[in-house]
Protein backbone atom coordinates (compact mmCIF):
# COMPACT_ATOMS: atom_id res chain seq x y z
CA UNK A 1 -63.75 30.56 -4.86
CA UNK A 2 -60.11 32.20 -5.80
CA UNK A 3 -58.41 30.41 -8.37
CA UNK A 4 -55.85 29.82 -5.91
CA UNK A 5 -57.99 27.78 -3.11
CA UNK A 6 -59.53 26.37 -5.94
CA UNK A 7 -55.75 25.20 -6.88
CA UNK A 8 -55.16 24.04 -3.30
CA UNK A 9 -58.55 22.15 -2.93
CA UNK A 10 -57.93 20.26 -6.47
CA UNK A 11 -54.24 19.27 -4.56
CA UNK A 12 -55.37 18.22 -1.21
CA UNK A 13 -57.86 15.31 -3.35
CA UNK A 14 -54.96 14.20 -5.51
CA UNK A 15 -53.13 13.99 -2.36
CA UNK A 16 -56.14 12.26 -0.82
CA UNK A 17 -56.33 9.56 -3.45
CA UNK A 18 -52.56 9.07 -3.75
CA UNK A 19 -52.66 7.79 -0.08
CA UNK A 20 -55.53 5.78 -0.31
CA UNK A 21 -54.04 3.92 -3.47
CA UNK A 22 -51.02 3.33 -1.13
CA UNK A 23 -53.03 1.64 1.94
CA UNK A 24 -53.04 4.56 3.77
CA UNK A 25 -56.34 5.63 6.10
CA UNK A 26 -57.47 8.79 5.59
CA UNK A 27 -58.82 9.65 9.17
CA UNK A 28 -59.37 13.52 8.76
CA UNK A 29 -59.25 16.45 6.56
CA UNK A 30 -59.25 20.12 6.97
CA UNK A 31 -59.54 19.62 10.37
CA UNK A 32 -59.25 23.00 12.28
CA UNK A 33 -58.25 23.30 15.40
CA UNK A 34 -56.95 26.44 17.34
CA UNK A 35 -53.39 26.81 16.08
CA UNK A 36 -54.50 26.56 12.55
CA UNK A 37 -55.62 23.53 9.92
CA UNK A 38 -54.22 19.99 9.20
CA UNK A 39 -54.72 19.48 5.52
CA UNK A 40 -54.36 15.56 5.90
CA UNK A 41 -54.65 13.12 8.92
CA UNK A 42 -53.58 9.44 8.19
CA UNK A 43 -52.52 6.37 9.32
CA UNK A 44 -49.76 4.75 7.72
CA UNK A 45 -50.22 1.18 9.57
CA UNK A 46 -50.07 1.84 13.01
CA UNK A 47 -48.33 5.61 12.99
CA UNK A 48 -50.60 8.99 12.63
CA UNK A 49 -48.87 11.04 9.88
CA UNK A 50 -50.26 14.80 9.36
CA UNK A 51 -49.87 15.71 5.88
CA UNK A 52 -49.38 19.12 4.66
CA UNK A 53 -50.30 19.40 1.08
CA UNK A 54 -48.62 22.10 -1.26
CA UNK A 55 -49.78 22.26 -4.23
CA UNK A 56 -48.50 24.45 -7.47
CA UNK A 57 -49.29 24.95 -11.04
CA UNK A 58 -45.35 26.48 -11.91
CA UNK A 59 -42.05 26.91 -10.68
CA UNK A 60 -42.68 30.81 -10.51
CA UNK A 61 -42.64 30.06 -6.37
CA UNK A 62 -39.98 27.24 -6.76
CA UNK A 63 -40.72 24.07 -5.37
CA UNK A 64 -43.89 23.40 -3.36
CA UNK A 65 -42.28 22.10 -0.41
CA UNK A 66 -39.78 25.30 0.20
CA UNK A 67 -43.12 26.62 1.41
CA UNK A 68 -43.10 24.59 4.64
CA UNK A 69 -41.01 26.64 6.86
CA UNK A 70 -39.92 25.62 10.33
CA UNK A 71 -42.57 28.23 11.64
CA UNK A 72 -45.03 26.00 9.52
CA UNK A 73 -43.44 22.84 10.71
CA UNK A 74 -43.74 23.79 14.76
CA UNK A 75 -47.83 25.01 13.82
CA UNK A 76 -48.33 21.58 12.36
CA UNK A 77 -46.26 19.82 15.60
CA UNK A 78 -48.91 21.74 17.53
CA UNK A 79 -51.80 21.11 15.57
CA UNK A 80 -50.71 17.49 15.85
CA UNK A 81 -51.17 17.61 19.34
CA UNK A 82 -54.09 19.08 19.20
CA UNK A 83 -55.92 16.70 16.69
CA UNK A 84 -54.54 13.88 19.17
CA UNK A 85 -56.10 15.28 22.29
CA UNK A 86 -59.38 15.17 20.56
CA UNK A 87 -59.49 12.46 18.96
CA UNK A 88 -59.32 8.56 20.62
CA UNK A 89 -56.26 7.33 18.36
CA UNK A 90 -53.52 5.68 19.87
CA UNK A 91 -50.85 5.45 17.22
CA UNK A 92 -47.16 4.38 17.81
CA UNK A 93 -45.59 7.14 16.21
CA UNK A 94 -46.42 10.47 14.61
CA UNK A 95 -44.63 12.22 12.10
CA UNK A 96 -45.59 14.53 9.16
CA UNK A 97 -45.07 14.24 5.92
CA UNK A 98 -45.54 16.74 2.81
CA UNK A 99 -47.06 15.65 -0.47
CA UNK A 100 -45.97 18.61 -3.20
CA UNK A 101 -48.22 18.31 -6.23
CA UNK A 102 -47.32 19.95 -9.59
CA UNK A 103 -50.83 20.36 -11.28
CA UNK A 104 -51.13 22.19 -14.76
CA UNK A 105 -50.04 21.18 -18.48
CA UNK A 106 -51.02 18.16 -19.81
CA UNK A 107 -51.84 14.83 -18.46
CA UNK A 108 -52.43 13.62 -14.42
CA UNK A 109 -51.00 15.54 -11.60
CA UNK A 110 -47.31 14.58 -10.39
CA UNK A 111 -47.03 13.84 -6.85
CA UNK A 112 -43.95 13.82 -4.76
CA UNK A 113 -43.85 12.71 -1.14
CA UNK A 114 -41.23 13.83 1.68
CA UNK A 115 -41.43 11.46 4.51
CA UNK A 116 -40.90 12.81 7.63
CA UNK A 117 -40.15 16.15 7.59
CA UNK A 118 -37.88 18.07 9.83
């Protein structure tokens, strides 16, 4: 495994367990469908939230979350769609969020969460 995915992987289980301490219900992840891959599928009470989960060891790339472009952003509205149609979930609302992790140095990873990105 690249050091990179191996990066990425690490992130997308600190994101993981961040939700779950929150209440959240982790229904999927990595799902792939034909657009492309969900990182994280969750409810968050009664709405289905699709995570996307960028994770980074530096600022060499600035933040994680300038890495969610609006060509990203219409992929994951589509992939949304597509984990719905296959899936028997019902939720009121969906929306997606982005968790950007800053892993590296010392001590735990920090996690920052966008809510409802645009």
């Amino acid at each position: 495994m690249r050091a990179k995915d191996a990066v990425g992987r690490y992130g997308e289980k600190v994101a993981a367990a961040f939700l779950i301490e929150r209440g959240w219900r982790v229904l999927d992840r990595n799902w792939r469908g034909p657009s492309g891959e969900l990182d994280i599928v969750a409810l968050d009470g009664d709405v289905l939230v699709v995570v996307e989960v960028k994770t980074r060891t530096g600022d060499g790339f600035g933040h994680p979350a300038e890495a969610v472009t609006p060509a990203k952003l219409g992929r994951l509205r589509r992939l949304a769609g597509q984990w719905l149609a296959s899936h028997e979930v019902h939720p009121r609302g969906v929306r997606i969020d982005v968790l950007a992790v800053r892993a590296g140095g010392s001590g735990a990873a920090r996690v920052e969460h966008l809510v409802g990105v645009q």
